[in-house]
N, C-alpha and C. Protein backbone atom coordinates (compact mmCIF):
# COMPACT_ATOMS: atom_id res chain seq x y z
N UNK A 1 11.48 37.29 27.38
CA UNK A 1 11.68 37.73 26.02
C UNK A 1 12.26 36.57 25.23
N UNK A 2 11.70 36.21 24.28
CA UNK A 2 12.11 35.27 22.99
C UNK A 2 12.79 35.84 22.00
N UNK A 3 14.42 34.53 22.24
CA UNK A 3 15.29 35.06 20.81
C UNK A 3 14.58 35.21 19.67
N UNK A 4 15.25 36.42 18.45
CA UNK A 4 14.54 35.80 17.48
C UNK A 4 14.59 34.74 16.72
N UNK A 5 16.27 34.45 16.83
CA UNK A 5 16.68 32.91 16.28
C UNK A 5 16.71 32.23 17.23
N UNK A 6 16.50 30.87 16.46
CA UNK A 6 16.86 30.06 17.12
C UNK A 6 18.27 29.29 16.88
N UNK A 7 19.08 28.44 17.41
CA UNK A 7 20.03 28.27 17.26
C UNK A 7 20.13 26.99 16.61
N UNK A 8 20.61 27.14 15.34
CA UNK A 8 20.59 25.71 13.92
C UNK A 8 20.86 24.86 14.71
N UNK A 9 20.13 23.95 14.21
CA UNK A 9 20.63 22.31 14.67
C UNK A 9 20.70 21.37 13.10
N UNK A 10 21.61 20.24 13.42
CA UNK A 10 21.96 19.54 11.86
C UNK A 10 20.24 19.12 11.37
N UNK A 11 19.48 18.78 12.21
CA UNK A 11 17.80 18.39 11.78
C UNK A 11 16.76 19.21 11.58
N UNK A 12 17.14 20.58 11.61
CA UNK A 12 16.18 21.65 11.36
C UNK A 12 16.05 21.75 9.89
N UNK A 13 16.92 21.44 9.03
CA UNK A 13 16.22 21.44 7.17
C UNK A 13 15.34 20.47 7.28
N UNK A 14 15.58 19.62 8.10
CA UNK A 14 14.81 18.16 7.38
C UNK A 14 13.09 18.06 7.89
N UNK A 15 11.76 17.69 6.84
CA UNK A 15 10.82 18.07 7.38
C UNK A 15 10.36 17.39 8.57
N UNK A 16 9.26 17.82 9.40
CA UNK A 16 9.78 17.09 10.08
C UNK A 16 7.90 16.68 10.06
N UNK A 17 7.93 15.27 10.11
CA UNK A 17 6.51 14.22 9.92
C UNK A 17 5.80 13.52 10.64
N UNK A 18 4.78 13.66 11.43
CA UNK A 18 4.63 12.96 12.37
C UNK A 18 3.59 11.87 11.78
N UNK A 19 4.05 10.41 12.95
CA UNK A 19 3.55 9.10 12.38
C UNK A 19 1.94 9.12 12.37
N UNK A 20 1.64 8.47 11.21
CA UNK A 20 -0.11 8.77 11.10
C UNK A 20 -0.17 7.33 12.17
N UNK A 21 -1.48 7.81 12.99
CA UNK A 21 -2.10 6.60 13.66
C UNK A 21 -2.78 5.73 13.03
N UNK A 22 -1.95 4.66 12.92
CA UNK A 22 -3.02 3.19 12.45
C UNK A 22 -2.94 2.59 13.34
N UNK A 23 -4.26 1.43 13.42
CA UNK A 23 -4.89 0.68 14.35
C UNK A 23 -4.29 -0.40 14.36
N UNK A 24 -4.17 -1.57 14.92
CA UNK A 24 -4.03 -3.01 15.01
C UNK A 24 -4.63 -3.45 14.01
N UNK A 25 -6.14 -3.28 13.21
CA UNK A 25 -6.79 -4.28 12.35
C UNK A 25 -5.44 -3.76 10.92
N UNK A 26 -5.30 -2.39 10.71
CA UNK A 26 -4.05 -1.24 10.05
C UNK A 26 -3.26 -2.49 9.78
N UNK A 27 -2.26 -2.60 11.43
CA UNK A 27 -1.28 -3.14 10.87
C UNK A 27 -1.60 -4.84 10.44
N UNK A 28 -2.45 -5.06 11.13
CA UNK A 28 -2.22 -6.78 10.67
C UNK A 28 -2.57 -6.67 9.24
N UNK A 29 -3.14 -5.66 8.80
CA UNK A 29 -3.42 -5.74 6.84
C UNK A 29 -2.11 -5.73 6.26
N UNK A 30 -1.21 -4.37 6.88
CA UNK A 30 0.15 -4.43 6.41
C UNK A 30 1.01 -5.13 6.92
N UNK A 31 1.30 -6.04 7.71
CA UNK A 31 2.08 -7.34 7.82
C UNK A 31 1.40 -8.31 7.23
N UNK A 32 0.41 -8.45 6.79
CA UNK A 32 -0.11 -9.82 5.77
C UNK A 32 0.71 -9.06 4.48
N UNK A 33 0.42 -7.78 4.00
CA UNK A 33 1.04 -7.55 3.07
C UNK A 33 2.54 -8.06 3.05
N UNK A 34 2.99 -7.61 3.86
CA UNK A 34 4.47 -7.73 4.46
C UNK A 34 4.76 -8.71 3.73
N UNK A 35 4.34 -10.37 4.62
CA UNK A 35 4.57 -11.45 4.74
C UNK A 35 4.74 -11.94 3.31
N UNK A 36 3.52 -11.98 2.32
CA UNK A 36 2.94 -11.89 0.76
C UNK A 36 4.37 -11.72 0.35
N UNK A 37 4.48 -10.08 0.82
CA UNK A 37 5.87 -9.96 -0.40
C UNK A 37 6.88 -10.42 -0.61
N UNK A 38 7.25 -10.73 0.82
CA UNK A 38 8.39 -11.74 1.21
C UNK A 38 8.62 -13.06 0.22
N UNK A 39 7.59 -13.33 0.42
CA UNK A 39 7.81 -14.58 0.07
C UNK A 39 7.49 -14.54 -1.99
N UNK A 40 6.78 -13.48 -2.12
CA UNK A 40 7.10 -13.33 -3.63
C UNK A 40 8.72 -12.59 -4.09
N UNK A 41 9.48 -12.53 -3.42
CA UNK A 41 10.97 -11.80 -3.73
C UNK A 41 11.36 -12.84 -4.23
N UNK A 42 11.20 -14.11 -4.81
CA UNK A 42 12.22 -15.50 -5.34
C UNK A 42 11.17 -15.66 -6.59
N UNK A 43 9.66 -14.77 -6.46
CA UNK A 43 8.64 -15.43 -7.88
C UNK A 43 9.40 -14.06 -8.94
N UNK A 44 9.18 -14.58 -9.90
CA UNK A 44 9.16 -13.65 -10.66
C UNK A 44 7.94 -12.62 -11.53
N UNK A 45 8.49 -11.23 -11.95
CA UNK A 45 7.50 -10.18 -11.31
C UNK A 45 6.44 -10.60 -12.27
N UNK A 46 5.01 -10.65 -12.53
CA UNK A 46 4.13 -10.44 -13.39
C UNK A 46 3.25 -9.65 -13.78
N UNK A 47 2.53 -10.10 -14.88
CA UNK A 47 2.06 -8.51 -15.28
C UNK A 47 0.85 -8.47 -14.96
N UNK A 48 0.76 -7.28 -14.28
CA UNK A 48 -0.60 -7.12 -13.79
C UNK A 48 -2.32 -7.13 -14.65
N UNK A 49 -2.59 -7.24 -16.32
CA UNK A 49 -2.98 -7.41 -16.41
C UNK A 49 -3.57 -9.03 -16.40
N UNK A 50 -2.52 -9.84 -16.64
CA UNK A 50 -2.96 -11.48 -16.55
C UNK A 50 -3.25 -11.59 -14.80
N UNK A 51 -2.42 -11.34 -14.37
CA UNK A 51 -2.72 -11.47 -12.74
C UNK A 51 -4.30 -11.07 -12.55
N UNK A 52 -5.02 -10.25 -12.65
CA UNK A 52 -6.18 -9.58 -12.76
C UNK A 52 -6.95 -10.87 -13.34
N UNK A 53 -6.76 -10.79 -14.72
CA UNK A 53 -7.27 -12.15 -15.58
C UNK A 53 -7.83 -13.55 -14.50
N UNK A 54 -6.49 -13.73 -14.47
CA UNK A 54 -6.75 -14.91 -13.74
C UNK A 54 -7.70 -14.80 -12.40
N UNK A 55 -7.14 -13.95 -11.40
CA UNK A 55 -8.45 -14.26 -10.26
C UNK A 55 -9.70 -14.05 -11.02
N UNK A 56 -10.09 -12.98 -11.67
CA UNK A 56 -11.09 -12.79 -12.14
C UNK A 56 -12.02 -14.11 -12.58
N UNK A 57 -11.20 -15.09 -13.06
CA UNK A 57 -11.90 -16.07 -13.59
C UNK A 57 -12.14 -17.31 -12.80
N UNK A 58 -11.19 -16.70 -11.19
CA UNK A 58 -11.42 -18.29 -9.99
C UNK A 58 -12.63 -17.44 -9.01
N UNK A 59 -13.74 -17.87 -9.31
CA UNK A 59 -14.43 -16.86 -7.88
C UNK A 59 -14.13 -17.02 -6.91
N UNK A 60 -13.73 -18.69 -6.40
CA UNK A 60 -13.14 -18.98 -5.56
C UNK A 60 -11.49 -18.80 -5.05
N UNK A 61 -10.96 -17.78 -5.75
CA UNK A 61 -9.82 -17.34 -5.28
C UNK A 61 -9.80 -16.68 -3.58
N UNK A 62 -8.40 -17.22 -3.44
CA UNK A 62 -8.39 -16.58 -1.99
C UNK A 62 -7.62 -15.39 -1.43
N UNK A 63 -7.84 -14.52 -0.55
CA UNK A 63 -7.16 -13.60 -0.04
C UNK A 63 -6.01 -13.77 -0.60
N UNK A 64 -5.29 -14.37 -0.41
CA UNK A 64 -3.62 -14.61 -0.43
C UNK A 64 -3.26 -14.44 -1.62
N UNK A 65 -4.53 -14.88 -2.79
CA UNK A 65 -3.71 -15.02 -4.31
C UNK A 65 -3.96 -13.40 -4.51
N UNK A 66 -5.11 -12.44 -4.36
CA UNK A 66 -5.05 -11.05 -4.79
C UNK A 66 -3.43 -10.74 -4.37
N UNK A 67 -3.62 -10.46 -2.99
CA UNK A 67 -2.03 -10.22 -2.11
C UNK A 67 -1.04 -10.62 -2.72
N UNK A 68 -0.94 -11.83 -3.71
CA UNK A 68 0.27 -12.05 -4.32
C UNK A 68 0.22 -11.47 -5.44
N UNK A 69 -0.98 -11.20 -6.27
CA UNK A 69 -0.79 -10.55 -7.67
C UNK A 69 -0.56 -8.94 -7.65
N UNK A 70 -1.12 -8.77 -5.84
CA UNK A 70 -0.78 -7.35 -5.86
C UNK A 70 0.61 -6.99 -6.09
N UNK A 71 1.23 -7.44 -5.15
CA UNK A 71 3.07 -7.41 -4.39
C UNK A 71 3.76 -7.85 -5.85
N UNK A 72 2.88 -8.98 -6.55
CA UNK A 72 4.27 -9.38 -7.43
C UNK A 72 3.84 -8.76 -9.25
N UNK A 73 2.67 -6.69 -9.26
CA UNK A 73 2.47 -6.39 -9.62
C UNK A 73 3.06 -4.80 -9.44
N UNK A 74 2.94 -4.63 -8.50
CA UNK A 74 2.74 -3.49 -8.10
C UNK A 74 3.87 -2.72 -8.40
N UNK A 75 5.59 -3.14 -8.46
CA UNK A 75 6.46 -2.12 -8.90
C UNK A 75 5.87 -1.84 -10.44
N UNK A 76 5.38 -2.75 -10.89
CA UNK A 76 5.02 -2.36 -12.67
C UNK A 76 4.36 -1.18 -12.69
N UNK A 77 3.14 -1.24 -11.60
CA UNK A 77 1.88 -0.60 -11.88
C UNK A 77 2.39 1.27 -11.33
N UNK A 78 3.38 0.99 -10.15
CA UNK A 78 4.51 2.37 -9.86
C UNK A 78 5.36 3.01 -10.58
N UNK A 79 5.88 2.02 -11.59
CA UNK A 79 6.88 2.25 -12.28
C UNK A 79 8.23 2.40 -11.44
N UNK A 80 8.36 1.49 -10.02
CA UNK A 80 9.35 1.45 -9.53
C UNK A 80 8.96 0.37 -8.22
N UNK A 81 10.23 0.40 -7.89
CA UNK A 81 10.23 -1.04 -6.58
C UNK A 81 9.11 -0.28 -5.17
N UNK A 82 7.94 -0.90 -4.30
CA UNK A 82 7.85 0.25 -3.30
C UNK A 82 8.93 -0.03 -2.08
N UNK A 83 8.74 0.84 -1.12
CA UNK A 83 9.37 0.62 -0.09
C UNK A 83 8.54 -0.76 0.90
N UNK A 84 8.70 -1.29 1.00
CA UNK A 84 8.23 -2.44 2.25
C UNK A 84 9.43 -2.74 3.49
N UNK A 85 8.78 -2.79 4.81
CA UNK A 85 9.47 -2.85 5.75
C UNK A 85 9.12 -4.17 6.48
N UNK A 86 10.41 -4.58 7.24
CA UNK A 86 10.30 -6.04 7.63
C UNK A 86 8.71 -6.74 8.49
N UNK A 87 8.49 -7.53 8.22
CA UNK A 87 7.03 -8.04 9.28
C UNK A 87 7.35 -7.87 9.98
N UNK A 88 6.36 -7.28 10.98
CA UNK A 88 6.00 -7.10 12.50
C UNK A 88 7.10 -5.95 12.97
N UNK A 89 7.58 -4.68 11.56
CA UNK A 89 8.15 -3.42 11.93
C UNK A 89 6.53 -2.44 12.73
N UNK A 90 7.30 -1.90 13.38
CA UNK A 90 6.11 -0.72 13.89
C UNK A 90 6.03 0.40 13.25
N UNK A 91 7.62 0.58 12.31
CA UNK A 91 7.61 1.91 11.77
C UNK A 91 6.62 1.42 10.39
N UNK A 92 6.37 2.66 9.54
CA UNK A 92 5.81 2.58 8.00
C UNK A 92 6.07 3.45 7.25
N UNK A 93 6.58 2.55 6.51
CA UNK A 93 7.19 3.69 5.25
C UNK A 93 6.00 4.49 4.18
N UNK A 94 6.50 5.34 3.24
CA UNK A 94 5.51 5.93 2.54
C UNK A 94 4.36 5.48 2.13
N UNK A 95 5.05 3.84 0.99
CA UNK A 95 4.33 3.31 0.11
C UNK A 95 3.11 2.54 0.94
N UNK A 96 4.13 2.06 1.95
CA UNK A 96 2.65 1.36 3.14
C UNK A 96 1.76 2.04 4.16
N UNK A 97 2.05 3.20 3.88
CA UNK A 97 1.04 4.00 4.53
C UNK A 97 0.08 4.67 3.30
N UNK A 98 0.41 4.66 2.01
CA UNK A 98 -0.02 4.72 1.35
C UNK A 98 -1.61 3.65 0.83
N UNK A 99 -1.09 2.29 0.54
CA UNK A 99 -1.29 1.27 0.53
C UNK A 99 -2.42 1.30 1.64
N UNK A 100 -2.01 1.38 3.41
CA UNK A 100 -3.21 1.13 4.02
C UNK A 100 -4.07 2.42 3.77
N UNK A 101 -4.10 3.50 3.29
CA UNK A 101 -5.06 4.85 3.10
C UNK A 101 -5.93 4.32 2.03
N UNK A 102 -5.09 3.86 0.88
CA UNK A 102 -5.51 3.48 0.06
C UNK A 102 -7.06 1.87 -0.07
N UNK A 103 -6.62 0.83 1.11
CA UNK A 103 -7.53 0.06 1.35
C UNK A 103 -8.72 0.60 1.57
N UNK A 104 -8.45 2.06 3.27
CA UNK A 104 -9.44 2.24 4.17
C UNK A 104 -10.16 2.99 3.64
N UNK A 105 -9.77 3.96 2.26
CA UNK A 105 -10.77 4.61 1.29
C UNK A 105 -11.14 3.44 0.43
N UNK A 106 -10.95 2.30 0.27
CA UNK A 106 -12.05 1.64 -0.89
C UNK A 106 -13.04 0.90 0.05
N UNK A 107 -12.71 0.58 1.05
CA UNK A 107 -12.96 -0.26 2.35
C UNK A 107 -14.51 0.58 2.85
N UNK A 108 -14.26 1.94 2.76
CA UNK A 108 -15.39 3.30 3.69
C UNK A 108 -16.36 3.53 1.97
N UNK A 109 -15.79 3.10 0.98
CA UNK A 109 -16.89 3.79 -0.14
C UNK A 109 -16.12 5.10 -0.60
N UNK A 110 -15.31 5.55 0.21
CA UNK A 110 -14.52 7.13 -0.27
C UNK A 110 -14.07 6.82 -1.86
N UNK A 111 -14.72 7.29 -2.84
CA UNK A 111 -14.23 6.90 -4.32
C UNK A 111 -13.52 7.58 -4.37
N UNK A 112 -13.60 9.15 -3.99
CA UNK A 112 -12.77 10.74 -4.36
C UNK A 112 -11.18 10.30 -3.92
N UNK A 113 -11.19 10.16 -2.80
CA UNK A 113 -9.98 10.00 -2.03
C UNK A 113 -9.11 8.49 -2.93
N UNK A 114 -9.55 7.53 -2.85
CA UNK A 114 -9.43 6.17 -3.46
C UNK A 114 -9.12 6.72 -4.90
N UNK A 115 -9.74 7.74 -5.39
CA UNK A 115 -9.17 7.85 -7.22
C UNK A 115 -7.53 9.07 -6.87
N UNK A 116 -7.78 9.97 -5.89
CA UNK A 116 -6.63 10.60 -5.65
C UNK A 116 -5.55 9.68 -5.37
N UNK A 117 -5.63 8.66 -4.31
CA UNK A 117 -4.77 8.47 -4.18
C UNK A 117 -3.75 7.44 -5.35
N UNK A 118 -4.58 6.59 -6.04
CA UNK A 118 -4.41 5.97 -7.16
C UNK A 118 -3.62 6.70 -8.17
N UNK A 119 -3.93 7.85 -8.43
CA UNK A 119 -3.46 9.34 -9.76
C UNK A 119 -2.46 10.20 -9.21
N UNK A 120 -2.03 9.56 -7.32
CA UNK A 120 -0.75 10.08 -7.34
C UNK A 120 0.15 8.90 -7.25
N UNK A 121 0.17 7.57 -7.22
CA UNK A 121 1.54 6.76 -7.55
C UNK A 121 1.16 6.21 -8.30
N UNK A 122 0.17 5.13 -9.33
CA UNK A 122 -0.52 4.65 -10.25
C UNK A 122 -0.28 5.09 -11.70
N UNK A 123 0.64 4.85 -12.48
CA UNK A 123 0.47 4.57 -14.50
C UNK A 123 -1.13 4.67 -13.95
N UNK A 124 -1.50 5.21 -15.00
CA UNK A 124 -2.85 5.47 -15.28
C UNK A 124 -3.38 4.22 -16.03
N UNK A 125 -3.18 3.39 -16.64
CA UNK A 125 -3.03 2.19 -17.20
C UNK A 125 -3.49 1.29 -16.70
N UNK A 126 -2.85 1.05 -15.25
CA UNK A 126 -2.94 0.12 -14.13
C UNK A 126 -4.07 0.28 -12.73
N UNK A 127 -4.67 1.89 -12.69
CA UNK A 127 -5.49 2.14 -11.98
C UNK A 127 -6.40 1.49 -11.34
N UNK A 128 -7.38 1.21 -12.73
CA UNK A 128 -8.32 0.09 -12.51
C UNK A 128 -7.91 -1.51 -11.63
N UNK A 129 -6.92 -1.95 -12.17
CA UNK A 129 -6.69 -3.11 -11.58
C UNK A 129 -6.26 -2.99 -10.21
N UNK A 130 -5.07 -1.97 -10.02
CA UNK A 130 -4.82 -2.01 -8.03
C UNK A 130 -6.35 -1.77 -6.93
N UNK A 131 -7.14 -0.91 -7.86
CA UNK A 131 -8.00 -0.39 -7.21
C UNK A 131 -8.80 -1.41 -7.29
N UNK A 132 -9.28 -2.74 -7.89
CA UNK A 132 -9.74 -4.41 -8.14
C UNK A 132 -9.08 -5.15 -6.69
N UNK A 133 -7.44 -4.74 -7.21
CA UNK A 133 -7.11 -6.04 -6.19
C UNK A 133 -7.08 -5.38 -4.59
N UNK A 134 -6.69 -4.14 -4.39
CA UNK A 134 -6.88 -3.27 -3.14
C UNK A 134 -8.16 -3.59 -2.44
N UNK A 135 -8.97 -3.37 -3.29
CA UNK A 135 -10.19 -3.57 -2.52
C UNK A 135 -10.86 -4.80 -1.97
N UNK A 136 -10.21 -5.53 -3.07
CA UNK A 136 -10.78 -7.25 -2.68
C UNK A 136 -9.95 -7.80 -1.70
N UNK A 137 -8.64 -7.11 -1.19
CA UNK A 137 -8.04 -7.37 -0.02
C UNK A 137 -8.28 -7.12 0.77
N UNK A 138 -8.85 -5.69 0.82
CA UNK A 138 -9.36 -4.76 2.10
C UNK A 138 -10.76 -5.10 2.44
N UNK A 139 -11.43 -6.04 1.89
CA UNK A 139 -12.58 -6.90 2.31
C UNK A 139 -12.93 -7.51 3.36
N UNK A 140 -11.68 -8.20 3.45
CA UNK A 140 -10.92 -9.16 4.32
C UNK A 140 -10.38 -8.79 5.48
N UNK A 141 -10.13 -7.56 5.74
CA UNK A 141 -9.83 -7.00 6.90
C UNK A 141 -10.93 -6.03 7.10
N UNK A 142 -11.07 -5.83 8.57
CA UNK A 142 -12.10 -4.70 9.04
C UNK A 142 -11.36 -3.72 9.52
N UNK A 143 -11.17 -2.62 8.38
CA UNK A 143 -10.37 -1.54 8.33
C UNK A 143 -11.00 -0.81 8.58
N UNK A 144 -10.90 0.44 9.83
CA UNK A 144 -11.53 1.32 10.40
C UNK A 144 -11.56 2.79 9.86
């Protein structure tokens, strides 16, 4: 016979989430991200429409410069700082699990999913451009 209660514990309010499975190709996208941001924490932040501008006009731009206009865009385009966790963490926070959903739907063609997820952290303003530089990152990796 089963109590009907169970007996409170201090972690029973809290929800409880289990870790989404990402792959190795996953994380090495989000530790390049990682790395990027790191090292943009001393640039100062810019605005994501010139950032856009500019690759737009190097065809020959490289991986690294999207990745930097992303990271040293992206609290603008949130309207707040995201969470990023140290390189080569195993855990992932919201925004970077966000971030890799967000690649592997522009990455697969998923537009539906790729515009949802954009219209839930994304100024509407800025849409267009993360979903520019997201994708031209997620090029670059073979995201499953």
């Amino acid at each position: 016979m089963m109590p009907l209660r169970l007996p409170h514990s201090p972690d029973a309010d809290l929800p409880q989430v289990e870790a989404a499975p990402f792959g190795a190709e996953d994380m090495n996208f989000l530790n390049h991200l990682r790395m990027v941001a790191l090292s943009c924490r001393v640039k100062p932040r810019s605005n994501i429409f010139e950032a856009c501008a500019l690759i737009a006009t190097d065809p020959q731009s490289t991986r690294d410069a999207h990745v930097e206009a992303l990271m040293r865009s992206l609290s603008e385009a949130m309207n707040r700082r995201p969470t990023l966790l140290r390189t080569g963490s195993t855990e992932v926070s919201f925004d970077e699990a966000w971030l890799i959903r967000l690649a592997k739907s522009l990455a697969h063609g998923d537009s539906d999913s790729a515009a949802f997820l954009l219209a839930s952290r994304v100024v509407p303003a800025h849409r267009r451009n993360i979903r520019f530089l997201v994708g031209r990152i997620s090029d670059c990796f073979a995201l499953v």
